[in-house]
C-alpha atoms as a PDB file:
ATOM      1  CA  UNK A   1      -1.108 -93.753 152.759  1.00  0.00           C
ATOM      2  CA  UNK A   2      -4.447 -93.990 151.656  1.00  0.00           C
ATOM      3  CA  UNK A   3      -5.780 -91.633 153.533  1.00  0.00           C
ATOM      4  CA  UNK A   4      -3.703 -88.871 152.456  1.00  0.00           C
ATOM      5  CA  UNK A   5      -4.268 -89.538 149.062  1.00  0.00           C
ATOM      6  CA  UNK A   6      -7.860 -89.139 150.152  1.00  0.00           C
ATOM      7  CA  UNK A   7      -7.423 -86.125 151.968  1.00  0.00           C
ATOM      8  CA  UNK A   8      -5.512 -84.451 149.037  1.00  0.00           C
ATOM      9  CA  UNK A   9      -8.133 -85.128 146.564  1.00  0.00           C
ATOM     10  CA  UNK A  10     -10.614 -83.596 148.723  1.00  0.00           C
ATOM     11  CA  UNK A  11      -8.678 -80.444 149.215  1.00  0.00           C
ATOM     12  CA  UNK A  12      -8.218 -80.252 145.539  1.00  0.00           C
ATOM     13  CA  UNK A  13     -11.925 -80.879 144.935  1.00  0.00           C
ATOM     14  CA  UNK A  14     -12.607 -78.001 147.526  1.00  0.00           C
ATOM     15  CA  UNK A  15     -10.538 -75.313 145.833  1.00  0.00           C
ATOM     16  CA  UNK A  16     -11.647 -76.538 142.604  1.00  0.00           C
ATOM     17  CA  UNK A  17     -14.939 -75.535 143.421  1.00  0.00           C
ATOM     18  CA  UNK A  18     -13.852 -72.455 145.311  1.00  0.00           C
ATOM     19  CA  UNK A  19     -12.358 -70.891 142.038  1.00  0.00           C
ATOM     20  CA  UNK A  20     -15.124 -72.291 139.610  1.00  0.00           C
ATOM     21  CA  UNK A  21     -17.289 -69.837 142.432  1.00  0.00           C
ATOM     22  CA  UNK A  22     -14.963 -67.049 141.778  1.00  0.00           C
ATOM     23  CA  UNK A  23     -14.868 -67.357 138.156  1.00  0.00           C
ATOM     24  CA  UNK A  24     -18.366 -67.042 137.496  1.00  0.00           C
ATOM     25  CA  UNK A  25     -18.867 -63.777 140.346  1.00  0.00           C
ATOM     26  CA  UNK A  26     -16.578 -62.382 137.884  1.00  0.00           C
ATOM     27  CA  UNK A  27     -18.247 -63.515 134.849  1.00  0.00           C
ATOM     28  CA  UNK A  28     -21.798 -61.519 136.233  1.00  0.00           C
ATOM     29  CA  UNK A  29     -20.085 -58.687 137.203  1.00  0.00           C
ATOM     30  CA  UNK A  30     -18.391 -58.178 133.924  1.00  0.00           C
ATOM     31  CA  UNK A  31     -21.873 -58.548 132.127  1.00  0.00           C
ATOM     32  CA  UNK A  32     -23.197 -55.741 133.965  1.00  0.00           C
ATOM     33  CA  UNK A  33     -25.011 -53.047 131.615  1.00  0.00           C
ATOM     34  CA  UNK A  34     -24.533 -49.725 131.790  1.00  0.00           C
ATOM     35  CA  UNK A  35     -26.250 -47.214 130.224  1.00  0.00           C
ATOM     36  CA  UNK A  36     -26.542 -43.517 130.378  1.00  0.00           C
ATOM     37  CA  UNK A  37     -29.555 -41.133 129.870  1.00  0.00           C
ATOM     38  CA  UNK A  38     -31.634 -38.038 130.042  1.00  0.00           C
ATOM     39  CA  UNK A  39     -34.383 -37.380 132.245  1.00  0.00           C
ATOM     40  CA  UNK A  40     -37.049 -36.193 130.686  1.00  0.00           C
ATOM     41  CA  UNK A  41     -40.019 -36.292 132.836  1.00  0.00           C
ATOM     42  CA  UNK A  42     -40.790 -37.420 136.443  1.00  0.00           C
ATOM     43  CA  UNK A  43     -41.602 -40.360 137.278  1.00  0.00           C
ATOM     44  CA  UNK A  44     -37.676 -41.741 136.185  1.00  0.00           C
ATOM     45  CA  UNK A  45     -38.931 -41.303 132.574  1.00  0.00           C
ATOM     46  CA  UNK A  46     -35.711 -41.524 130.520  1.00  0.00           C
ATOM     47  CA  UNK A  47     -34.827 -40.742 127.162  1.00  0.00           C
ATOM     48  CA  UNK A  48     -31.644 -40.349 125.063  1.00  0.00           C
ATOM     49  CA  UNK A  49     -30.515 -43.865 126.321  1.00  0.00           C
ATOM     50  CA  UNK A  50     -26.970 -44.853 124.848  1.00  0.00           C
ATOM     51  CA  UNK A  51     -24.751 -47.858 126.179  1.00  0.00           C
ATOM     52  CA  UNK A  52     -21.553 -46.835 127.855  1.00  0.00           C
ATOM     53  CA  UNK A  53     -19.857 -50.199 129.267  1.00  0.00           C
ATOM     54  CA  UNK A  54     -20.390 -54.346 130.173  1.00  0.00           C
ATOM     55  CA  UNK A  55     -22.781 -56.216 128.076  1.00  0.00           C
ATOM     56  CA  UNK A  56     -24.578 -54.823 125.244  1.00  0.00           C
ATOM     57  CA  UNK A  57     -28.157 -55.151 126.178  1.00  0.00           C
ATOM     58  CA  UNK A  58     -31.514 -54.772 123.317  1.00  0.00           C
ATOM     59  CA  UNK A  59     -32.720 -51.578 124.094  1.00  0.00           C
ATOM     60  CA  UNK A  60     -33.574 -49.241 121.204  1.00  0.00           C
ATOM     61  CA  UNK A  61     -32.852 -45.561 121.487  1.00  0.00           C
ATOM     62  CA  UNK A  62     -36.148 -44.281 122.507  1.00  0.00           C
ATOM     63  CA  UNK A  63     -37.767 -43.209 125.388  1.00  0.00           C
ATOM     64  CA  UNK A  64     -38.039 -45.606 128.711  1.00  0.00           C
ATOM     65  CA  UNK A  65     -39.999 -45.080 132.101  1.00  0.00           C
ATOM     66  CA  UNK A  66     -38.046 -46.721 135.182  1.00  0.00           C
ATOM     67  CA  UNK A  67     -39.838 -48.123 137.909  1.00  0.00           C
ATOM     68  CA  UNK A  68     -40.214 -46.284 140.722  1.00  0.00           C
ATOM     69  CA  UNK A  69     -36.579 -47.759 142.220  1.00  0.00           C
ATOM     70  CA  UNK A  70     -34.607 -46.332 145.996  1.00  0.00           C
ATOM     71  CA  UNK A  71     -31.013 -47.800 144.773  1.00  0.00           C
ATOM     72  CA  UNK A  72     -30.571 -43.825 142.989  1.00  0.00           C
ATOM     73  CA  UNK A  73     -26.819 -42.491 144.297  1.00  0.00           C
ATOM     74  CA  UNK A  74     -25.525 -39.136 143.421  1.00  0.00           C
ATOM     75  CA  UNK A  75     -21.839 -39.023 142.294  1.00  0.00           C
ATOM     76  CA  UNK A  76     -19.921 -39.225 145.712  1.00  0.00           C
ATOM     77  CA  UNK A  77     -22.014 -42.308 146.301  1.00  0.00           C
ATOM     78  CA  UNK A  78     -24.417 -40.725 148.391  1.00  0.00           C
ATOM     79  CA  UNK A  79     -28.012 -42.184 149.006  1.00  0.00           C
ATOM     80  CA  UNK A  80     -30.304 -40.074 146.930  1.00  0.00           C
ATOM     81  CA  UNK A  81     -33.921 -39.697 146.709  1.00  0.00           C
ATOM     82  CA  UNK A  82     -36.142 -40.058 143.211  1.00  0.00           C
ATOM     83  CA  UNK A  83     -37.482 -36.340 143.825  1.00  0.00           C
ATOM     84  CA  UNK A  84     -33.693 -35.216 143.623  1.00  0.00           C
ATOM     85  CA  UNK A  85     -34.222 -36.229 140.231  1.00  0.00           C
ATOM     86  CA  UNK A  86     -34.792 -33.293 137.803  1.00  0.00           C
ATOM     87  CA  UNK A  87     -36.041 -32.842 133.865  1.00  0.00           C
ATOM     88  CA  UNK A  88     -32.718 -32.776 132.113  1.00  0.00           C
ATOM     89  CA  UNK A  89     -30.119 -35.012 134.390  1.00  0.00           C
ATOM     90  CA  UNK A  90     -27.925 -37.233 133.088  1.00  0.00           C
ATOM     91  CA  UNK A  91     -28.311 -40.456 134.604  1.00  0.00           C
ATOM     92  CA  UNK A  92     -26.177 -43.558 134.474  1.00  0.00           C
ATOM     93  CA  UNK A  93     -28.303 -46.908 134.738  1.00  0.00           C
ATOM     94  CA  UNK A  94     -26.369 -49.814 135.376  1.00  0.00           C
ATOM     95  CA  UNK A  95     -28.347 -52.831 134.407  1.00  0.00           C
ATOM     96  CA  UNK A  96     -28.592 -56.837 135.158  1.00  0.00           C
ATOM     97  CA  UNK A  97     -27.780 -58.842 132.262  1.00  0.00           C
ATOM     98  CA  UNK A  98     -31.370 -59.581 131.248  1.00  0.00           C
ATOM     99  CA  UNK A  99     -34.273 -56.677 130.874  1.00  0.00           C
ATOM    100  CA  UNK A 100     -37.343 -57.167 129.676  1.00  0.00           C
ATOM    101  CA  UNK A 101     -39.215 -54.275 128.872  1.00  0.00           C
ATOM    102  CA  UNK A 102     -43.212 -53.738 129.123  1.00  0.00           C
ATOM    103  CA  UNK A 103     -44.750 -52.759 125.738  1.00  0.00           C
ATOM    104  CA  UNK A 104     -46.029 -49.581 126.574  1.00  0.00           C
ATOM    105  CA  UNK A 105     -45.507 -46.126 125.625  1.00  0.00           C
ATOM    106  CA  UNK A 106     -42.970 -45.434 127.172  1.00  0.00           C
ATOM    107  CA  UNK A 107     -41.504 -48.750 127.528  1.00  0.00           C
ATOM    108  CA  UNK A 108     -41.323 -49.843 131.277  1.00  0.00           C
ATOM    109  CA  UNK A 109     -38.235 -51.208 132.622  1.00  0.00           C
ATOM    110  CA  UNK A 110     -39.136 -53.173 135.909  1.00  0.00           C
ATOM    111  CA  UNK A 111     -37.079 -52.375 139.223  1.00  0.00           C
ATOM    112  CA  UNK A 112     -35.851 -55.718 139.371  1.00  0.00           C
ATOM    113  CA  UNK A 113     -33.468 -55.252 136.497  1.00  0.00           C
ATOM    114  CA  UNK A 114     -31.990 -52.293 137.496  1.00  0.00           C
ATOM    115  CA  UNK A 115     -29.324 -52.818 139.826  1.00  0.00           C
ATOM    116  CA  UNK A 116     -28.543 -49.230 140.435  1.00  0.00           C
ATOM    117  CA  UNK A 117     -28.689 -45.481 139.426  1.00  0.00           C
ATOM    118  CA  UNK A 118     -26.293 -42.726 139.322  1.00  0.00           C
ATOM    119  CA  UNK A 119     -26.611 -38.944 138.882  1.00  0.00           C
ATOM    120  CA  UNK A 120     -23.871 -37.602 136.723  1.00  0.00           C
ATOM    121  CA  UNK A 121     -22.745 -33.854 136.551  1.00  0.00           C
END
């Protein structure tokens, strides 16, 4: 007897954990930024930045240079290259849940906190 009461507290304690897991891969994904802009120079200079969905993040309307980054897709999810990139595309940026951004003019916005870019239109 004892040992099933054993064994059923360990399977609890397993999907405990399991949904705990689960809970908190949700919890990231719905934190994820996402932003759109205007490029306005090469380089993935950006500017017109304005959030769309997820987690509010700090960045001030202004103008933003992304680093040089190969997660760029167009929008049928195709694998695009930065030099498909031209002055005046809309861009959406989505965005991990912390950025810090270099002091600089323009601000830079490392790679790793940009999970991904999209080409609108």
């Amino acid at each position: 007897m004892k040992k099933i009461i054993f064994l059923y507290i360990v399977i609890l304690l397993i999907l405990g954990a399991c949904s705990s897991a689960s809970t908190k891969e949700n919890t990231s994904q719905n934190k994820k930024a996402v932003y759109s802009a205007t490029i306005y120079d090469a380089n993935l200079r950006i500017n017109k930045i304005k959030w769309v969905s997820g987690e509010k993040l700090n960045l001030q309307e202004g103008k933003y240079e992304l680093e040089s980054f190969d997660n760029i897709f167009d929008q049928n999810g195709d694998k695009i290259k930065v030099e498909d990139l031209v002055v005046g595309d809309k861009i959406k940026v989505y965005f991990s849940p912390q950025v810090v951004v270099k002091e600089t003019d323009p601000g830079q916005i490392s790679a790793e906190y940009i999970r991904k870019i999209v080409k609108s239109e």
